[in-house]
N, C-alpha and C. Protein backbone atom coordinates (compact mmCIF):
# COMPACT_ATOMS: atom_id res chain seq x y z
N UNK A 1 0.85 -1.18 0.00
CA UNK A 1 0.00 0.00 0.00
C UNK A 1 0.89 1.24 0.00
N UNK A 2 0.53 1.99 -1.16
CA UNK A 2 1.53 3.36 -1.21
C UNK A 2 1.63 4.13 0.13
N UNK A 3 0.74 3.89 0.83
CA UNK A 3 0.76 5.37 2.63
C UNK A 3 1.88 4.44 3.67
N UNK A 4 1.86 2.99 3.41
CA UNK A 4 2.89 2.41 4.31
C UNK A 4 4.30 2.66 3.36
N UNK A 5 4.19 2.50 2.65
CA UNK A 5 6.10 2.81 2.07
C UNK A 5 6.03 4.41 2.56
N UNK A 6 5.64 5.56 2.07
CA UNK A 6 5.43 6.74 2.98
C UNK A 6 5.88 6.68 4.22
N UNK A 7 4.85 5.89 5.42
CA UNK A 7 5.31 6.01 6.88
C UNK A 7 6.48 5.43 7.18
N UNK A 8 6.99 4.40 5.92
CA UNK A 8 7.84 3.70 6.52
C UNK A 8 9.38 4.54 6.65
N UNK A 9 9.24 5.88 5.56
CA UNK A 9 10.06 6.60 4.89
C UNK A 9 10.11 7.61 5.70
N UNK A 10 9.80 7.52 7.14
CA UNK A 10 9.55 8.84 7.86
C UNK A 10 8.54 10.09 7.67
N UNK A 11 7.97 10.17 6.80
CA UNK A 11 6.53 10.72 7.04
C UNK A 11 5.30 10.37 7.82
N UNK A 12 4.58 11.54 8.37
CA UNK A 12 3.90 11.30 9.56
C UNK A 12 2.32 11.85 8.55
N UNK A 13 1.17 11.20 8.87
CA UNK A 13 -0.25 11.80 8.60
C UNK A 13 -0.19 12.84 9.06
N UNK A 14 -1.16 13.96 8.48
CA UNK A 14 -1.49 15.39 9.27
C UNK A 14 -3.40 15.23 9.91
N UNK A 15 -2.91 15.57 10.63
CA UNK A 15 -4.27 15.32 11.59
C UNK A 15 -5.82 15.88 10.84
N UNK A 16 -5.68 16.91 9.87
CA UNK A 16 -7.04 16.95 9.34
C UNK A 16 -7.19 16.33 7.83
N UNK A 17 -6.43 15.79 7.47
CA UNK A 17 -6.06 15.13 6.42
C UNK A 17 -5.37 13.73 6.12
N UNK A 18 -5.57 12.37 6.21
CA UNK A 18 -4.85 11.25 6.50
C UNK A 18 -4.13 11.46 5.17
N UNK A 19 -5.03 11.93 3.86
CA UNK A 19 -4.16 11.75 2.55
C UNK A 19 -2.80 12.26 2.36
N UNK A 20 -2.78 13.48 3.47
CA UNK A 20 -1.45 14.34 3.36
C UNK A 20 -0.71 13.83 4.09
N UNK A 21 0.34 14.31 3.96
CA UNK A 21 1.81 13.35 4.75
C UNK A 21 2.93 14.52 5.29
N UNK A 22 3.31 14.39 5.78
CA UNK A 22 4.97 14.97 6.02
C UNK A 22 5.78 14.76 6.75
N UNK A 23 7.06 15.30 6.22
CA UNK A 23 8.31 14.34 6.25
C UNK A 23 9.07 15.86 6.91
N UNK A 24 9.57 15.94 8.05
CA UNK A 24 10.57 17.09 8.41
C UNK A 24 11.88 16.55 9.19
N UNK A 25 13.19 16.89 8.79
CA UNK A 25 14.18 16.59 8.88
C UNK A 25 15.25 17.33 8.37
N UNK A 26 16.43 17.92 9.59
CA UNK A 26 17.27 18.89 9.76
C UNK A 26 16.67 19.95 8.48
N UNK A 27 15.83 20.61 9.53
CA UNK A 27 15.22 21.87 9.01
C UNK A 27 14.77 22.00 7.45
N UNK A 28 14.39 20.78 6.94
CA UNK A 28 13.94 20.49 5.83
C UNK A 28 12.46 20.14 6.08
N UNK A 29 11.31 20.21 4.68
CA UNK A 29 10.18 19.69 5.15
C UNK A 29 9.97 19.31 3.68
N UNK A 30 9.06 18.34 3.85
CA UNK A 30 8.49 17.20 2.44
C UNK A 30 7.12 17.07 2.83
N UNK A 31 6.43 17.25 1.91
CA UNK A 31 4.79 17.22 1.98
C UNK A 31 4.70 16.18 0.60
N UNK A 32 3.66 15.11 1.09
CA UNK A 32 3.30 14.33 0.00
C UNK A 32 1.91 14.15 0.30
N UNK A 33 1.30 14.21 -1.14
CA UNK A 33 -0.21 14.16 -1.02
C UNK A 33 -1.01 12.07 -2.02
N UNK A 34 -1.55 11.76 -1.13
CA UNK A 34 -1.99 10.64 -1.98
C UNK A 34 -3.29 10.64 -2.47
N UNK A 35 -3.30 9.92 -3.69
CA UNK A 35 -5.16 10.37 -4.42
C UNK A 35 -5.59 9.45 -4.66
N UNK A 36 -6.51 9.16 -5.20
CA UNK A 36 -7.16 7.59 -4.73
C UNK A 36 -6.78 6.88 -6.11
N UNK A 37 -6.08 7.04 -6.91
CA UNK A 37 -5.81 6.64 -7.52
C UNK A 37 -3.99 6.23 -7.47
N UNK A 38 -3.82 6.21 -6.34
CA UNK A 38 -2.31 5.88 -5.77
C UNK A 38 -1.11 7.04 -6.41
N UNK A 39 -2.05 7.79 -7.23
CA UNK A 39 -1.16 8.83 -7.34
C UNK A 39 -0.72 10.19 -6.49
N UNK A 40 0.86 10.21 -6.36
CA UNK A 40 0.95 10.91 -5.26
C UNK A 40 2.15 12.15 -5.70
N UNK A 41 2.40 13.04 -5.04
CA UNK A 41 3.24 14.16 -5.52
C UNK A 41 3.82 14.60 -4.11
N UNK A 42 5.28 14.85 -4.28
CA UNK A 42 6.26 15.28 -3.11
C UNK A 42 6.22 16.72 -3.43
N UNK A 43 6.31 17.40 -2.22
CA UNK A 43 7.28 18.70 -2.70
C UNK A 43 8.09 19.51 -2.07
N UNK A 44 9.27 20.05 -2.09
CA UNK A 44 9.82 20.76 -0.90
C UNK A 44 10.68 21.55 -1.66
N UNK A 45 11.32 22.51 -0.94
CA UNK A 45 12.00 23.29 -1.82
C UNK A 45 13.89 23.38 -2.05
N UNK A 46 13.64 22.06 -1.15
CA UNK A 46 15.60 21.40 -1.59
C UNK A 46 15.19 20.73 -2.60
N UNK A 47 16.34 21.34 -3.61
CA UNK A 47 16.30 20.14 -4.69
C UNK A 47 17.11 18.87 -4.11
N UNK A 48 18.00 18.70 -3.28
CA UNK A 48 18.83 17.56 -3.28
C UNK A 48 17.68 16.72 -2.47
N UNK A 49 16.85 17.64 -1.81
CA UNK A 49 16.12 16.34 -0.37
C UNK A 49 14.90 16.11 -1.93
N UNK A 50 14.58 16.36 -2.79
CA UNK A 50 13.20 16.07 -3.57
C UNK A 50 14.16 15.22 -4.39
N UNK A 51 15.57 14.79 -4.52
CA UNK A 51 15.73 13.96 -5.19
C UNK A 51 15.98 12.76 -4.76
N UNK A 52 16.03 12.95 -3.40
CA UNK A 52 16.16 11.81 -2.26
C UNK A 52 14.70 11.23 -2.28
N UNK A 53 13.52 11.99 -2.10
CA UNK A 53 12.47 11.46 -2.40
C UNK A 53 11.95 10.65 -3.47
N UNK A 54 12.46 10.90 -4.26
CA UNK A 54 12.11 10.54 -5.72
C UNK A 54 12.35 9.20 -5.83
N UNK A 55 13.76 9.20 -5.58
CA UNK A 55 14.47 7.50 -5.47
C UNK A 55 13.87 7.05 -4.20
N UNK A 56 13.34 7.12 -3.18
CA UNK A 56 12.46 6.56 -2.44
C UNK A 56 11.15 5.63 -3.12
N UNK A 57 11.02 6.62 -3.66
CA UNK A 57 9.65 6.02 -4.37
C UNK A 57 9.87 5.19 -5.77
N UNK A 58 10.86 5.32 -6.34
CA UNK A 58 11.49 4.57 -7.04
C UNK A 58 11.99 3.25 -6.85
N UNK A 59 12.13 2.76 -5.59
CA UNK A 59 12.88 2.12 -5.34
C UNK A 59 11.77 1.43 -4.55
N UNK A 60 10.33 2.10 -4.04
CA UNK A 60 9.28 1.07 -3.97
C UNK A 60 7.85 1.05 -5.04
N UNK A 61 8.49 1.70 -6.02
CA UNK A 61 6.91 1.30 -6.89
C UNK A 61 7.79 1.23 -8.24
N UNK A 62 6.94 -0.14 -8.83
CA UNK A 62 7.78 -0.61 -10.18
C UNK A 62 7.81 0.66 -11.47
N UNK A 63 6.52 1.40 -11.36
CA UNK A 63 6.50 2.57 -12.70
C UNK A 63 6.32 4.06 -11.58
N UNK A 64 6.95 4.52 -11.65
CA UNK A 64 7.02 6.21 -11.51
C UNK A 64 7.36 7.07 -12.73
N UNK A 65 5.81 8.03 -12.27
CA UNK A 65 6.67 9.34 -13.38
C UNK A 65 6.56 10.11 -12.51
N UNK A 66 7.75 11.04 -12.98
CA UNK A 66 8.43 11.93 -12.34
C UNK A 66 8.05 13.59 -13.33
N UNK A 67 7.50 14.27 -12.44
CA UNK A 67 6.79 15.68 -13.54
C UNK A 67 7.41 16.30 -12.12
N UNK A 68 8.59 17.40 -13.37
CA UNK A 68 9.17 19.13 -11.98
C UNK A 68 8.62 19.73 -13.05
N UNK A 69 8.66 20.73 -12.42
CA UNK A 69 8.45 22.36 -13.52
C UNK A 69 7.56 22.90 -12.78
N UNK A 70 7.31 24.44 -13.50
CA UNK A 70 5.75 24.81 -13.10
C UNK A 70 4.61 24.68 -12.99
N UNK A 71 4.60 23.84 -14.76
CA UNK A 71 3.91 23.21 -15.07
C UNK A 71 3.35 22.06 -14.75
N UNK A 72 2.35 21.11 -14.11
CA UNK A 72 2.69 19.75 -13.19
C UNK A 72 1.06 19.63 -14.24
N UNK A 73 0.88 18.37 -14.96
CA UNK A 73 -0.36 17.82 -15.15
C UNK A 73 -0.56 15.95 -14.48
N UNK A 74 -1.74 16.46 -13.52
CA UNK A 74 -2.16 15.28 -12.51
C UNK A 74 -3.70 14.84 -13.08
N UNK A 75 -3.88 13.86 -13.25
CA UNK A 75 -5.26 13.41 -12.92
C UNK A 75 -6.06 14.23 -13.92
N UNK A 76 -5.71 14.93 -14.74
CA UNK A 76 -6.81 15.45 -15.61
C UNK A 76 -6.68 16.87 -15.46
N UNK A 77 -5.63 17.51 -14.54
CA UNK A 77 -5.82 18.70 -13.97
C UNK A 77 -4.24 19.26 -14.50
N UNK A 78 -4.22 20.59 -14.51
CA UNK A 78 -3.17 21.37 -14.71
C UNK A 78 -2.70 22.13 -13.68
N UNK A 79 -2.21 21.82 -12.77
CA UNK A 79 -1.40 22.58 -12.06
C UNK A 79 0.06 23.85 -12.26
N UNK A 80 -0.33 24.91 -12.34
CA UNK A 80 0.63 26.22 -12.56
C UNK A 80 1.26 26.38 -10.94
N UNK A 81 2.13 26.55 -10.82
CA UNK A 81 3.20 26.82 -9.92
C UNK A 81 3.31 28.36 -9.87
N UNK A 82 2.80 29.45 -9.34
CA UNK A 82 3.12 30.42 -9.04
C UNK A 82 3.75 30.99 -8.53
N UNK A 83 5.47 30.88 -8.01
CA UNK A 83 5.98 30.80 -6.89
C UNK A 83 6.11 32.23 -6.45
N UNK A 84 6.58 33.33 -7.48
CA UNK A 84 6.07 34.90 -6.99
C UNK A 84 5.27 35.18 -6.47
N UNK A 85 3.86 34.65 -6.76
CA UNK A 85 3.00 34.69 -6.22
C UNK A 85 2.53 34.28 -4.62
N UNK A 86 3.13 32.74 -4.66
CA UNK A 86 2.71 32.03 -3.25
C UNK A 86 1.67 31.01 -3.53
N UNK A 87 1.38 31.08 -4.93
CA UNK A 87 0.47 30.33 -5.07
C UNK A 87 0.82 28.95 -6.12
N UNK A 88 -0.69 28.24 -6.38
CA UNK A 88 -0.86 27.38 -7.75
C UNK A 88 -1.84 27.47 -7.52
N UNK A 89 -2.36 27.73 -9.45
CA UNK A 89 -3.18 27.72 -9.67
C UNK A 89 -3.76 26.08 -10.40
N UNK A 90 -4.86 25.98 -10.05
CA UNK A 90 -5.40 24.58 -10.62
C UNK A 90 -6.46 24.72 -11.95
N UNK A 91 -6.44 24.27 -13.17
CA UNK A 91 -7.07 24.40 -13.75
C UNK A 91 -7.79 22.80 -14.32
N UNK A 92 -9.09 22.52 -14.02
CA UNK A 92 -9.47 21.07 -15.03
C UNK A 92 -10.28 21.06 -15.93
């Protein structure tokens, strides 16, 4: 089950959300979200700790794709990365 390789990886549930996850370590933080379709997305703003993640998940699920950019398309949806902003915008 994708949420046990997660916990097993040091991420903890967030209390109003079981789907969300996070991972904090030497002043780093990793948020991963799961969708019911076992699809899930990391994000933090070290590149070296999001590449540590990556091969995590690599190394427990036989097919991963891997989408960086601003641009992120999930599930039918378009996700824009606003980072000037503070935001993303979602478009489906």
């Amino acid at each position: 089950m994708p949420t046990n390789v997660i916990l097993d990886n040091g991420y903890t549930q967030m209390d109003k959300d079981k789907c969300v996850l996070v991972k904090r370590e030497e002043g780093k933080v990793s948020y991963c979200a799961i969708t019911v379709d076992d699809c899930f997305f990391v994000t933090t703003r070290d590149e070296d700790w999001i590449n540590e993640q990556a091969e995590m998940l690599k190394r427990a699920f036989e097919e991963l794709t891997l989408d960086r950019g601003e641009v992120i398309n999930i599930l039918g949806m378009t996700v824009h990365m606003e980072r000037d902003k503070g935001r993303a915008v979602v478009n489906q």
